[in-house]
PDB file of N, CA and C in Angstrom:
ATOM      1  N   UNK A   1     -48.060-104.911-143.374  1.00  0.00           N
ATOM      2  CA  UNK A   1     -47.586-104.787-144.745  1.00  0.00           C
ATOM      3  C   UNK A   1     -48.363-105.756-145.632  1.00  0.00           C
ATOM      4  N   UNK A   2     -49.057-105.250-146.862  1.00  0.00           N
ATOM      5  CA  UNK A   2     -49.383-106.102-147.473  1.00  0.00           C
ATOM      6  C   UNK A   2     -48.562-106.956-148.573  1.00  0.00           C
ATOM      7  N   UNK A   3     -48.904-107.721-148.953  1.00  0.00           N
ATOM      8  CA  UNK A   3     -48.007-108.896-149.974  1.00  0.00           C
ATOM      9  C   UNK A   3     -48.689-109.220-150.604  1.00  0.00           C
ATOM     10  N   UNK A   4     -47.998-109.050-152.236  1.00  0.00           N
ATOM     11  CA  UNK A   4     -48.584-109.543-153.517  1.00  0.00           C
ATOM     12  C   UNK A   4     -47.494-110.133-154.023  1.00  0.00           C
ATOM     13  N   UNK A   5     -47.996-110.882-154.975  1.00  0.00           N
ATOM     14  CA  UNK A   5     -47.173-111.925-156.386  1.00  0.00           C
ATOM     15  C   UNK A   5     -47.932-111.192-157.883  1.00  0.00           C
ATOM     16  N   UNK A   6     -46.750-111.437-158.204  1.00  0.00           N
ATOM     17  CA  UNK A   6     -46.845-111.087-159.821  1.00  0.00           C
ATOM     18  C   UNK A   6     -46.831-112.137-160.791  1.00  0.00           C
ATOM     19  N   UNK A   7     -47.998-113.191-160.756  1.00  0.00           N
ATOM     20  CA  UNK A   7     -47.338-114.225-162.272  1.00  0.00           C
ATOM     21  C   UNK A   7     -48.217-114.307-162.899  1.00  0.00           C
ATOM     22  N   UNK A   8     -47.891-115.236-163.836  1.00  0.00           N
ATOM     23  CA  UNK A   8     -48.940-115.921-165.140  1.00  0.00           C
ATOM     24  C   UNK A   8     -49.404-116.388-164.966  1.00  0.00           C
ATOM     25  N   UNK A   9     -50.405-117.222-164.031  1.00  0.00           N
ATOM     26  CA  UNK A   9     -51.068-118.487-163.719  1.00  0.00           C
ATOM     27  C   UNK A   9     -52.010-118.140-164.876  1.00  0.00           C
ATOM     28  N   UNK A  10     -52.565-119.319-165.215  1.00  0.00           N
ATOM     29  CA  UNK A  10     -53.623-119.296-166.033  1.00  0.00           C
ATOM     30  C   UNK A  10     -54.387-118.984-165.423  1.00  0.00           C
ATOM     31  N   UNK A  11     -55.699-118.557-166.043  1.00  0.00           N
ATOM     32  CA  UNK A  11     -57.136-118.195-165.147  1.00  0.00           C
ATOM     33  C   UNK A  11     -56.889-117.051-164.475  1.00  0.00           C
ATOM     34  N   UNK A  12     -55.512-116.103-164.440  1.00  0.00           N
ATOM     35  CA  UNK A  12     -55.264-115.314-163.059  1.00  0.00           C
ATOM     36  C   UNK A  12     -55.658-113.946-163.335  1.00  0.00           C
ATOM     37  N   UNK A  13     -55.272-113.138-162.688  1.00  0.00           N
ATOM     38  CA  UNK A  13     -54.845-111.546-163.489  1.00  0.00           C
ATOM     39  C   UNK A  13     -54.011-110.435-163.974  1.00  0.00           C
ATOM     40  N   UNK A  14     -53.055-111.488-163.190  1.00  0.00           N
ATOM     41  CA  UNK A  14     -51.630-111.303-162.714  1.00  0.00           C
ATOM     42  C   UNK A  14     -51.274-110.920-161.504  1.00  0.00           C
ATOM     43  N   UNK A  15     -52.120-110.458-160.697  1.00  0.00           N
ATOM     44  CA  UNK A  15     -51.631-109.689-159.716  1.00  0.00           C
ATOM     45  C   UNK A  15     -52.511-110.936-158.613  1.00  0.00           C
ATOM     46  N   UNK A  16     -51.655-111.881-157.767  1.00  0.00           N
ATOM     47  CA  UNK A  16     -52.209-112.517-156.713  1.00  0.00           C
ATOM     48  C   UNK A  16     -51.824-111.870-155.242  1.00  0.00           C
ATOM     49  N   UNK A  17     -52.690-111.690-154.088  1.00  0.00           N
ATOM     50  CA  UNK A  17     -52.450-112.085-152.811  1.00  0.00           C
ATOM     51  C   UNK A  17     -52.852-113.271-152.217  1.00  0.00           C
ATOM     52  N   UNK A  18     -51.324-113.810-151.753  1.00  0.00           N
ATOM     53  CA  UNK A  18     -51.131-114.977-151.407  1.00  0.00           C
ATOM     54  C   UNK A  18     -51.508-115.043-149.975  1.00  0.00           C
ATOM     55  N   UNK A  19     -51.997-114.278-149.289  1.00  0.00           N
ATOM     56  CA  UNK A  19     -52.575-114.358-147.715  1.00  0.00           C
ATOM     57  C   UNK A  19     -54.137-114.532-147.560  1.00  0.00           C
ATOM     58  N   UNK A  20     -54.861-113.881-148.899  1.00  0.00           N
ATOM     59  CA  UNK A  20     -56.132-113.994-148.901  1.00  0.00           C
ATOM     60  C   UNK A  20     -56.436-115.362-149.892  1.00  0.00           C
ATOM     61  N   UNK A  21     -55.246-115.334-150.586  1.00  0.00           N
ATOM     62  CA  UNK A  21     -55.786-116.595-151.417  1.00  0.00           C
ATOM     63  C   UNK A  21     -56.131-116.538-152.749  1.00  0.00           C
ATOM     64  N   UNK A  22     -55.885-115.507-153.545  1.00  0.00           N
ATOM     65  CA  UNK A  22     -57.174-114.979-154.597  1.00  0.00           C
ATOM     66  C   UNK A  22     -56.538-113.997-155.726  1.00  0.00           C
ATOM     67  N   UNK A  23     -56.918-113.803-156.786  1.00  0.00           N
ATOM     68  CA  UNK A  23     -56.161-112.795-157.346  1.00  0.00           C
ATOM     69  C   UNK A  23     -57.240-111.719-157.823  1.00  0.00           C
ATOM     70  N   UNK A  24     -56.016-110.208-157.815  1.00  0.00           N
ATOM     71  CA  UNK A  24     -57.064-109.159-157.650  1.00  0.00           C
ATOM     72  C   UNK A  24     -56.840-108.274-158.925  1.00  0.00           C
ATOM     73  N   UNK A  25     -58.073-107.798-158.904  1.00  0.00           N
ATOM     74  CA  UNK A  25     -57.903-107.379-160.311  1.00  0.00           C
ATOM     75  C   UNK A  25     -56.860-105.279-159.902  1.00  0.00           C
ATOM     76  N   UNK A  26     -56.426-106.027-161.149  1.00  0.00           N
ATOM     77  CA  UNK A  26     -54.979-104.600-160.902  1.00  0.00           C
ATOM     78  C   UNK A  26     -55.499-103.568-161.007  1.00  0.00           C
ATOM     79  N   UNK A  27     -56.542-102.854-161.444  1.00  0.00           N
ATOM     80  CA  UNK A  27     -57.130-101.779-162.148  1.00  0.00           C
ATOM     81  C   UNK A  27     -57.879-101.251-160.049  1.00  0.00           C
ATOM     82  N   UNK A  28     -57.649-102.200-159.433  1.00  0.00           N
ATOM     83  CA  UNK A  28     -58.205-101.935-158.067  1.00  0.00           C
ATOM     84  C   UNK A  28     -57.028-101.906-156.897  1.00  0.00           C
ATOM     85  N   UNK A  29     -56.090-102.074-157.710  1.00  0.00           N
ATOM     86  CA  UNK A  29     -54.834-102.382-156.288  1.00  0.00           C
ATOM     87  C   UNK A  29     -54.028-100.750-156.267  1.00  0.00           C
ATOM     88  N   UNK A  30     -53.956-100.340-157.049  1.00  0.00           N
ATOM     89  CA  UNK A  30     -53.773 -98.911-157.530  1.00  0.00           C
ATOM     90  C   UNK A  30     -52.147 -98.678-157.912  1.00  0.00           C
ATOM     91  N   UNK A  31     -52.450 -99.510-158.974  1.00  0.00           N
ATOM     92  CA  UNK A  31     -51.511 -99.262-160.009  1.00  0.00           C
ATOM     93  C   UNK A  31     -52.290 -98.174-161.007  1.00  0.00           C
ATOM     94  N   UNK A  32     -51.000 -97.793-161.935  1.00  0.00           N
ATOM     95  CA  UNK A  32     -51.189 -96.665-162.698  1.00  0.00           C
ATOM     96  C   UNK A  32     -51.666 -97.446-164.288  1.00  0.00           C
ATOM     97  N   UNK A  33     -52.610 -96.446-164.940  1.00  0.00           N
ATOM     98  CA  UNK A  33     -53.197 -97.154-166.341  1.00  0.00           C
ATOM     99  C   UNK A  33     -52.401 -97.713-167.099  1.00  0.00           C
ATOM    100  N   UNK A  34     -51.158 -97.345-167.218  1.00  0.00           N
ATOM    101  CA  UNK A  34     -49.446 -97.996-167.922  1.00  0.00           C
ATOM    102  C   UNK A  34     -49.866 -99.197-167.434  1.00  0.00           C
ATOM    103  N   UNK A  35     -49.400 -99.036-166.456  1.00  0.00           N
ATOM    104  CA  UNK A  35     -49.223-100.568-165.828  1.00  0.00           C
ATOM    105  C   UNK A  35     -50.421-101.578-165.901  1.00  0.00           C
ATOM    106  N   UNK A  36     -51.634-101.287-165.726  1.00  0.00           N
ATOM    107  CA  UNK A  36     -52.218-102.163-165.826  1.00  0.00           C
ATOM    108  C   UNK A  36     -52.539-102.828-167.334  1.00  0.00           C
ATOM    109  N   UNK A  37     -52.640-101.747-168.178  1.00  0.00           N
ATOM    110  CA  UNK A  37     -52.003-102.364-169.298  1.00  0.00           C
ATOM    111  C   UNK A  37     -51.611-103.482-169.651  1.00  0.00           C
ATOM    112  N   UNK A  38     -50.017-102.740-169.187  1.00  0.00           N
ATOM    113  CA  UNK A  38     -48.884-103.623-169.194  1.00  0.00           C
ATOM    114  C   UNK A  38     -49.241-105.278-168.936  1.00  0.00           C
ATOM    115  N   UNK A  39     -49.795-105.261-168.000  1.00  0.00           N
ATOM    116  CA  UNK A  39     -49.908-106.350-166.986  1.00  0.00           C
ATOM    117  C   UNK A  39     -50.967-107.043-167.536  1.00  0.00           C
ATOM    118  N   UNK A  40     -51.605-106.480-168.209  1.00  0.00           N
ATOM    119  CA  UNK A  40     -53.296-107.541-169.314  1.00  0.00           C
ATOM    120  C   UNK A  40     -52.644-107.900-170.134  1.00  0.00           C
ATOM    121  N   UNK A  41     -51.455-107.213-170.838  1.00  0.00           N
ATOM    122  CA  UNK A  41     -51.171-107.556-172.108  1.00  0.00           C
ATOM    123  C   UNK A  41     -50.234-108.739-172.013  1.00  0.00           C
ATOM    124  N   UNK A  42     -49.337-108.698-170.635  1.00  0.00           N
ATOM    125  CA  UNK A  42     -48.402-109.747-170.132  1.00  0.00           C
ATOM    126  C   UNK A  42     -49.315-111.298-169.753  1.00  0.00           C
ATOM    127  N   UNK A  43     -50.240-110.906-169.062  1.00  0.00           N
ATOM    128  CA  UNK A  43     -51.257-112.498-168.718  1.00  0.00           C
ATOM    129  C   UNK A  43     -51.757-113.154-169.989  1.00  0.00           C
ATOM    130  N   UNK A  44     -52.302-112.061-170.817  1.00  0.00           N
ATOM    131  CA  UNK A  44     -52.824-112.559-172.703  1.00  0.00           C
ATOM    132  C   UNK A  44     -51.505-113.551-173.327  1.00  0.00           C
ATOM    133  N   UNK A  45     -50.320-113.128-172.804  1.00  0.00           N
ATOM    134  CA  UNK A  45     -49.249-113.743-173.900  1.00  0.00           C
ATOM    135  C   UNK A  45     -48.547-115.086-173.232  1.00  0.00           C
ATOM    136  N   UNK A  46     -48.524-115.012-171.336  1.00  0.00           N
ATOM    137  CA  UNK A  46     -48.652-115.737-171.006  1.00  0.00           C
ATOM    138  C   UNK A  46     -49.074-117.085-170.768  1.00  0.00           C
ATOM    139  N   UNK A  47     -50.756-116.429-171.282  1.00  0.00           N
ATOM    140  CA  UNK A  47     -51.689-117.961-171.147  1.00  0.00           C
ATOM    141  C   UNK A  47     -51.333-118.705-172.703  1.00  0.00           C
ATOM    142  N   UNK A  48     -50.879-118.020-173.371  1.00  0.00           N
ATOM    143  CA  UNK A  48     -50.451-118.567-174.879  1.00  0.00           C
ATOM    144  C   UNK A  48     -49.650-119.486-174.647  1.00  0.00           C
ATOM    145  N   UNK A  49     -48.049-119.120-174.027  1.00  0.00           N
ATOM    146  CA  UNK A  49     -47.437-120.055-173.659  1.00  0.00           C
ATOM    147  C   UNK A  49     -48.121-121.401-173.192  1.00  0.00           C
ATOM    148  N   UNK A  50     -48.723-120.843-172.064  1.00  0.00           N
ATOM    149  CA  UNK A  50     -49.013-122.247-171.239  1.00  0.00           C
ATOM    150  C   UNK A  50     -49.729-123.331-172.369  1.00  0.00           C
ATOM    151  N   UNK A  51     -50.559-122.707-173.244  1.00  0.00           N
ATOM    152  CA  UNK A  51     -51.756-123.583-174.160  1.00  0.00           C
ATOM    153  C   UNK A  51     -50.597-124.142-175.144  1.00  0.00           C
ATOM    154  N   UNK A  52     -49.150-123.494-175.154  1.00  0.00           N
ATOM    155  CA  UNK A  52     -48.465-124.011-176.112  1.00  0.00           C
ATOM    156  C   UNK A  52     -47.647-125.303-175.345  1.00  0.00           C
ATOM    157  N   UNK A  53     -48.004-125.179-173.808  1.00  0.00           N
ATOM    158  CA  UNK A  53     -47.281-126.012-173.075  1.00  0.00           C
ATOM    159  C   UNK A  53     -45.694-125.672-172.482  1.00  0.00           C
ATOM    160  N   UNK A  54     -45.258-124.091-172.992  1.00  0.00           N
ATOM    161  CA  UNK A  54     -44.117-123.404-172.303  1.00  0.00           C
ATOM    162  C   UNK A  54     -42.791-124.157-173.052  1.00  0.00           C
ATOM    163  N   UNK A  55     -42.950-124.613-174.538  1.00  0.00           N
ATOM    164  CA  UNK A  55     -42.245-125.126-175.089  1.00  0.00           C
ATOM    165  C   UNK A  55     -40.846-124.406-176.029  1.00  0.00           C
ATOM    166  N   UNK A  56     -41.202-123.270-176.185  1.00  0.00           N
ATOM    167  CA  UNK A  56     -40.239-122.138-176.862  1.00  0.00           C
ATOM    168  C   UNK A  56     -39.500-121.502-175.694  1.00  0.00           C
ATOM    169  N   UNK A  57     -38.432-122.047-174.945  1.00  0.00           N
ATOM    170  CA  UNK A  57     -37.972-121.250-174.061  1.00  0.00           C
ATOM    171  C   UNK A  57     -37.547-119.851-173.916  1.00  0.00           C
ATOM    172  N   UNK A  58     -37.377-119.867-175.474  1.00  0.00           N
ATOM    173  CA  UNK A  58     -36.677-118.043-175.382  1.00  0.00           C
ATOM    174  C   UNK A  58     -37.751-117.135-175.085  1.00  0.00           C
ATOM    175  N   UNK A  59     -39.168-117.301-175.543  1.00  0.00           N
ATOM    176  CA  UNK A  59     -40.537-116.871-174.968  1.00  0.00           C
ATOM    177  C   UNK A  59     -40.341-116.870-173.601  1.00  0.00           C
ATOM    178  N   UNK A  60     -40.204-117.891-173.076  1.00  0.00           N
ATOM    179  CA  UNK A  60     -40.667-118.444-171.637  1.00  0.00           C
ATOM    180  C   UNK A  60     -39.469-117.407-171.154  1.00  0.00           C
ATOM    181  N   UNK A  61     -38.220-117.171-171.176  1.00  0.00           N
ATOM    182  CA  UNK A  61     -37.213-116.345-170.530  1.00  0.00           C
ATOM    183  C   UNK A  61     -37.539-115.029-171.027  1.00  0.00           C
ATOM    184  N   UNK A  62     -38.275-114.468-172.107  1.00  0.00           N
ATOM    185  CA  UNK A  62     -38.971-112.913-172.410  1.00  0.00           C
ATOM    186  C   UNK A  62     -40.121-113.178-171.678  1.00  0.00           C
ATOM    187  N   UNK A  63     -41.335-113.715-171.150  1.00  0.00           N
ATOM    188  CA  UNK A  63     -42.107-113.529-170.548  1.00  0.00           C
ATOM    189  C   UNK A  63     -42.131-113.432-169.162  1.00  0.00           C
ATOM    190  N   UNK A  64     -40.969-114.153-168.371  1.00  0.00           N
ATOM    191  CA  UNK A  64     -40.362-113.984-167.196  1.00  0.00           C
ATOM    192  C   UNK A  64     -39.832-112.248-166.892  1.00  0.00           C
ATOM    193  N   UNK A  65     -38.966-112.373-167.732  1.00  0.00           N
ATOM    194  CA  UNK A  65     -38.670-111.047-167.901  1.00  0.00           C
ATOM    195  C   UNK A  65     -39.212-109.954-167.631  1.00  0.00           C
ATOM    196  N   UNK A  66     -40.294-109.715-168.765  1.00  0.00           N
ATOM    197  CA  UNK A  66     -41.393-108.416-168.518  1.00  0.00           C
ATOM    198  C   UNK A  66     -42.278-109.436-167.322  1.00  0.00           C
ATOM    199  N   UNK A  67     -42.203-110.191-166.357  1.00  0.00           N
ATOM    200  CA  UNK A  67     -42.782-110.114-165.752  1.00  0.00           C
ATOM    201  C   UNK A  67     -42.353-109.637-164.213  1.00  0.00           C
ATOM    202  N   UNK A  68     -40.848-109.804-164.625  1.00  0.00           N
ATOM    203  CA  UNK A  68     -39.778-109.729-163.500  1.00  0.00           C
ATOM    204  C   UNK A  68     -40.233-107.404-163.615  1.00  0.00           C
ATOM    205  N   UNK A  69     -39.913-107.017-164.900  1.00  0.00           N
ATOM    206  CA  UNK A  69     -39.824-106.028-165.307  1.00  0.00           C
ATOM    207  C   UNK A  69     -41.215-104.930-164.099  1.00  0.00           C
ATOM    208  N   UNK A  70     -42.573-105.940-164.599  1.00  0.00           N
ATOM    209  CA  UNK A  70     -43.796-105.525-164.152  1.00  0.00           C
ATOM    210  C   UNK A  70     -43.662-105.688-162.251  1.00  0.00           C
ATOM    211  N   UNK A  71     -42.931-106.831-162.075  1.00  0.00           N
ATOM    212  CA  UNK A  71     -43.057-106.618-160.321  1.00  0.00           C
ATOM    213  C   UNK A  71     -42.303-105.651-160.070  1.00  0.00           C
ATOM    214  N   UNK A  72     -40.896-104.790-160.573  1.00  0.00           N
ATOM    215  CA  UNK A  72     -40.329-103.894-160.432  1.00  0.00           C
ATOM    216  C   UNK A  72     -40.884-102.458-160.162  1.00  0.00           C
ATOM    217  N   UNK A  73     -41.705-102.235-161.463  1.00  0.00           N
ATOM    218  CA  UNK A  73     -43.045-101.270-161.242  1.00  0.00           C
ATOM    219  C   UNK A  73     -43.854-101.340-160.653  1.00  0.00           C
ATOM    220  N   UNK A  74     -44.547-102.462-159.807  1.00  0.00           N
ATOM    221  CA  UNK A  74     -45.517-102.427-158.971  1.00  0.00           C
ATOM    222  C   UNK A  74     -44.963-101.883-157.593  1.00  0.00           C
ATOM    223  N   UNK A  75     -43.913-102.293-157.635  1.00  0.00           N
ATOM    224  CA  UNK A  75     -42.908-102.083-156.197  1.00  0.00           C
ATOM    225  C   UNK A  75     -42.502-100.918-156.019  1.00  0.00           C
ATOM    226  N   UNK A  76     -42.346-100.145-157.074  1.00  0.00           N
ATOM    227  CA  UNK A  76     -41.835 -98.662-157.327  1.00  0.00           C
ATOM    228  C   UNK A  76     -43.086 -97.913-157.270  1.00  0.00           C
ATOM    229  N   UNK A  77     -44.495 -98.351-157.633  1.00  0.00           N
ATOM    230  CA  UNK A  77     -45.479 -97.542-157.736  1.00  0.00           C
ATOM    231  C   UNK A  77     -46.031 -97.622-156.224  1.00  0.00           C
ATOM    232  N   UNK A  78     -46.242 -99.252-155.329  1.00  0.00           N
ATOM    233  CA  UNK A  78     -46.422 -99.030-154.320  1.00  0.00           C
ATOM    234  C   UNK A  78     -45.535 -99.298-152.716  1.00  0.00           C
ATOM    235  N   UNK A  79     -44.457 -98.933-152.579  1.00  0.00           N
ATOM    236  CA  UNK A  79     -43.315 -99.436-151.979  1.00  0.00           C
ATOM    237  C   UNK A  79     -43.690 -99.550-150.738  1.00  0.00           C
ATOM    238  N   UNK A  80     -44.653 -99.510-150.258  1.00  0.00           N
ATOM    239  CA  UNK A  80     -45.308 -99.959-149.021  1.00  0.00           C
ATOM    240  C   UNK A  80     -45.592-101.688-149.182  1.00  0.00           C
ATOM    241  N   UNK A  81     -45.434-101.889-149.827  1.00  0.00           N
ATOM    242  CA  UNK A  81     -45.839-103.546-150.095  1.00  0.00           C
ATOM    243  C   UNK A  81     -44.782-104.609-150.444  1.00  0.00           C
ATOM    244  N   UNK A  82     -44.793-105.493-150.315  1.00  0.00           N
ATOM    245  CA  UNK A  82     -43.718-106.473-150.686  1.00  0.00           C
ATOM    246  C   UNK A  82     -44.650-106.682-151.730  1.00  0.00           C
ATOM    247  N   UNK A  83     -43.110-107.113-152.812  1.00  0.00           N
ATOM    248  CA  UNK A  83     -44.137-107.591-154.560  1.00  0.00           C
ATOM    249  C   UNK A  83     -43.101-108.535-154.464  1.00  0.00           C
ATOM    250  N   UNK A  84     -43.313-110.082-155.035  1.00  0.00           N
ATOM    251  CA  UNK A  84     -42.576-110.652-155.538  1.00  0.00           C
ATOM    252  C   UNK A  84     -42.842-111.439-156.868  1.00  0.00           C
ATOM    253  N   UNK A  85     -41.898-111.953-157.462  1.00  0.00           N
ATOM    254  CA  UNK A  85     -42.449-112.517-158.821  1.00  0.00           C
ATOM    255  C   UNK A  85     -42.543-114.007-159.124  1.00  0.00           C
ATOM    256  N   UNK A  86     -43.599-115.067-159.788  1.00  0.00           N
ATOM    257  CA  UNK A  86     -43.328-115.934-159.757  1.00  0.00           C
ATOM    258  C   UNK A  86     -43.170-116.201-161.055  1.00  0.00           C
ATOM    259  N   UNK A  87     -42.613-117.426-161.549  1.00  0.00           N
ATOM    260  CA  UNK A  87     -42.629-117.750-162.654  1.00  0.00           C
ATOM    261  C   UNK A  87     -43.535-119.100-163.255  1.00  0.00           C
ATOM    262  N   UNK A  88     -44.625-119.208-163.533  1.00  0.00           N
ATOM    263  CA  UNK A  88     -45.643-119.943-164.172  1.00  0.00           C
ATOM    264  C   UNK A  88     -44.768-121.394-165.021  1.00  0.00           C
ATOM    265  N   UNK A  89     -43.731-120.928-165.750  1.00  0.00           N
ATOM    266  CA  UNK A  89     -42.894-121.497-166.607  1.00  0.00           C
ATOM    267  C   UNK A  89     -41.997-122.246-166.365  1.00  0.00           C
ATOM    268  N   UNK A  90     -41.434-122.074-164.930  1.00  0.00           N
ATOM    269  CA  UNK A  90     -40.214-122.136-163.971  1.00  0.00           C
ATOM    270  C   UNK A  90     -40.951-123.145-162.754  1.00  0.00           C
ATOM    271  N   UNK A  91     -42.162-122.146-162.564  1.00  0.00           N
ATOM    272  CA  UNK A  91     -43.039-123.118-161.178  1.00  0.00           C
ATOM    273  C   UNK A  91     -41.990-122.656-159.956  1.00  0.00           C
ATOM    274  N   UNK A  92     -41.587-121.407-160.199  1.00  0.00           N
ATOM    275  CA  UNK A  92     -40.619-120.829-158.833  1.00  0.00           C
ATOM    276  C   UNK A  92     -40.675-119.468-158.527  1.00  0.00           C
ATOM    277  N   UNK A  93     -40.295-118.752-157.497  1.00  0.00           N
ATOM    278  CA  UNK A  93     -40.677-117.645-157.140  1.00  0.00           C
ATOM    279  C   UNK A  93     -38.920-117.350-158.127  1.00  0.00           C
ATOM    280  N   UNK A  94     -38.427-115.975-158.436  1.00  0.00           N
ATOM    281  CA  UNK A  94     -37.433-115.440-159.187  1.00  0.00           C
ATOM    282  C   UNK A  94     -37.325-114.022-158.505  1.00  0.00           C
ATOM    283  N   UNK A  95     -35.940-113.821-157.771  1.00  0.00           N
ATOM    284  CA  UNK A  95     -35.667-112.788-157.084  1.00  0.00           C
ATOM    285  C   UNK A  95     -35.508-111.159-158.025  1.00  0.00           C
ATOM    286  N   UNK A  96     -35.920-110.233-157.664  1.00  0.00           N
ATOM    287  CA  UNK A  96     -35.168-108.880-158.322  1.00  0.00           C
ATOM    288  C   UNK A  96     -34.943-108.247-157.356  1.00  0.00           C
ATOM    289  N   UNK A  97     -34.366-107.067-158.066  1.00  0.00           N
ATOM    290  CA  UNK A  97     -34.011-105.878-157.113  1.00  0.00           C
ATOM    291  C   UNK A  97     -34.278-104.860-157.648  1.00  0.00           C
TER     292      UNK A  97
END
Protein backbone atom coordinates (compact mmCIF):
# COMPACT_ATOMS: atom_id res chain seq x y z
CA UNK A 1 0.00 0.00 0.00
CA UNK A 2 1.26 3.20 -0.77
CA UNK A 3 1.23 6.32 1.71
CA UNK A 4 0.95 9.92 1.16
CA UNK A 5 0.52 13.24 3.32
CA UNK A 6 -1.31 16.13 2.36
CA UNK A 7 0.24 19.54 3.82
CA UNK A 8 1.55 22.97 3.43
CA UNK A 9 5.12 22.75 4.03
CA UNK A 10 6.74 25.47 2.45
CA UNK A 11 8.86 24.67 -0.59
CA UNK A 12 6.37 21.53 -0.98
CA UNK A 13 3.59 20.62 -3.43
CA UNK A 14 1.37 19.45 -1.27
CA UNK A 15 1.30 16.10 -1.89
CA UNK A 16 4.41 14.31 0.23
CA UNK A 17 5.53 10.55 0.44
CA UNK A 18 6.81 10.06 3.63
CA UNK A 19 8.61 6.57 2.84
CA UNK A 20 10.58 7.95 -0.06
CA UNK A 21 11.16 11.14 1.58
CA UNK A 22 10.17 13.73 -1.06
CA UNK A 23 7.23 15.44 -2.39
CA UNK A 24 5.52 14.60 -5.63
CA UNK A 25 4.19 16.58 -7.93
CA UNK A 26 0.18 15.87 -7.99
CA UNK A 27 -0.41 16.32 -11.68
CA UNK A 28 1.73 12.68 -11.60
CA UNK A 29 0.13 10.79 -8.66
CA UNK A 30 -3.17 10.66 -10.61
CA UNK A 31 -5.35 12.84 -9.23
CA UNK A 32 -8.03 14.45 -11.32
CA UNK A 33 -7.42 18.24 -12.98
CA UNK A 34 -10.09 19.58 -10.08
CA UNK A 35 -8.00 18.46 -7.75
CA UNK A 36 -4.85 19.34 -8.67
CA UNK A 37 -5.96 22.63 -8.98
CA UNK A 38 -7.39 22.60 -5.94
CA UNK A 39 -4.27 21.58 -4.33
CA UNK A 40 -1.82 24.53 -6.21
CA UNK A 41 -4.21 26.91 -5.23
CA UNK A 42 -4.22 25.49 -1.44
CA UNK A 43 -0.02 25.42 -1.20
CA UNK A 44 -0.10 29.34 -2.92
CA UNK A 45 -2.30 30.46 0.16
CA UNK A 46 -0.60 28.36 2.48
CA UNK A 47 2.93 29.58 1.95
CA UNK A 48 1.25 33.13 2.58
CA UNK A 49 0.39 32.16 5.91
CA UNK A 50 3.64 30.81 6.80
CA UNK A 51 5.53 34.30 5.36
CA UNK A 52 2.82 35.90 7.58
CA UNK A 53 4.16 33.60 10.33
CA UNK A 54 0.50 31.65 10.79
CA UNK A 55 -0.64 34.62 12.81
CA UNK A 56 -4.49 35.04 11.76
CA UNK A 57 -5.80 31.87 13.17
CA UNK A 58 -9.14 31.88 11.56
CA UNK A 59 -6.96 31.53 8.16
CA UNK A 60 -4.85 28.96 9.76
CA UNK A 61 -8.30 26.83 10.83
CA UNK A 62 -9.75 27.63 6.87
CA UNK A 63 -6.53 26.45 5.48
CA UNK A 64 -6.46 23.27 7.58
CA UNK A 65 -9.73 22.75 6.54
CA UNK A 66 -9.59 22.75 2.71
CA UNK A 67 -6.68 20.89 3.43
CA UNK A 68 -8.38 18.32 5.61
CA UNK A 69 -11.21 18.76 2.65
CA UNK A 70 -8.30 17.96 -0.23
CA UNK A 71 -6.96 14.66 1.71
CA UNK A 72 -10.65 13.54 1.63
CA UNK A 73 -10.58 13.72 -2.22
CA UNK A 74 -7.38 12.27 -2.71
CA UNK A 75 -8.61 9.26 -0.68
CA UNK A 76 -11.85 9.05 -2.56
CA UNK A 77 -10.05 9.46 -5.92
CA UNK A 78 -7.39 6.88 -4.93
CA UNK A 79 -8.65 4.47 -2.11
CA UNK A 80 -5.97 2.11 -2.59
CA UNK A 81 -3.69 4.38 -0.60
CA UNK A 82 -3.58 5.69 2.82
CA UNK A 83 -3.79 9.73 2.65
CA UNK A 84 -3.32 11.50 5.72
CA UNK A 85 -3.27 15.18 6.56
CA UNK A 86 -0.81 17.31 8.21
CA UNK A 87 -1.08 20.55 9.47
CA UNK A 88 1.98 23.05 8.70
CA UNK A 89 0.21 25.54 11.26
CA UNK A 90 -0.50 22.99 14.00
CA UNK A 91 3.01 21.03 13.24
CA UNK A 92 0.57 17.79 13.69
CA UNK A 93 -0.84 15.14 11.69
CA UNK A 94 -5.18 15.95 12.00
CA UNK A 95 -7.44 12.89 11.70
CA UNK A 96 -10.61 12.67 9.06
CA UNK A 97 -12.93 10.40 7.94
Amino acid sequence: MRYLIVDGMLSGTGIRDPLIGKYLDPNEVGFSSELVRRIEKWVIEYETAHYCQFNDEAENQRLDQEGIEIARQAQSQLPEMKIEYFSNAQMKKIGFK
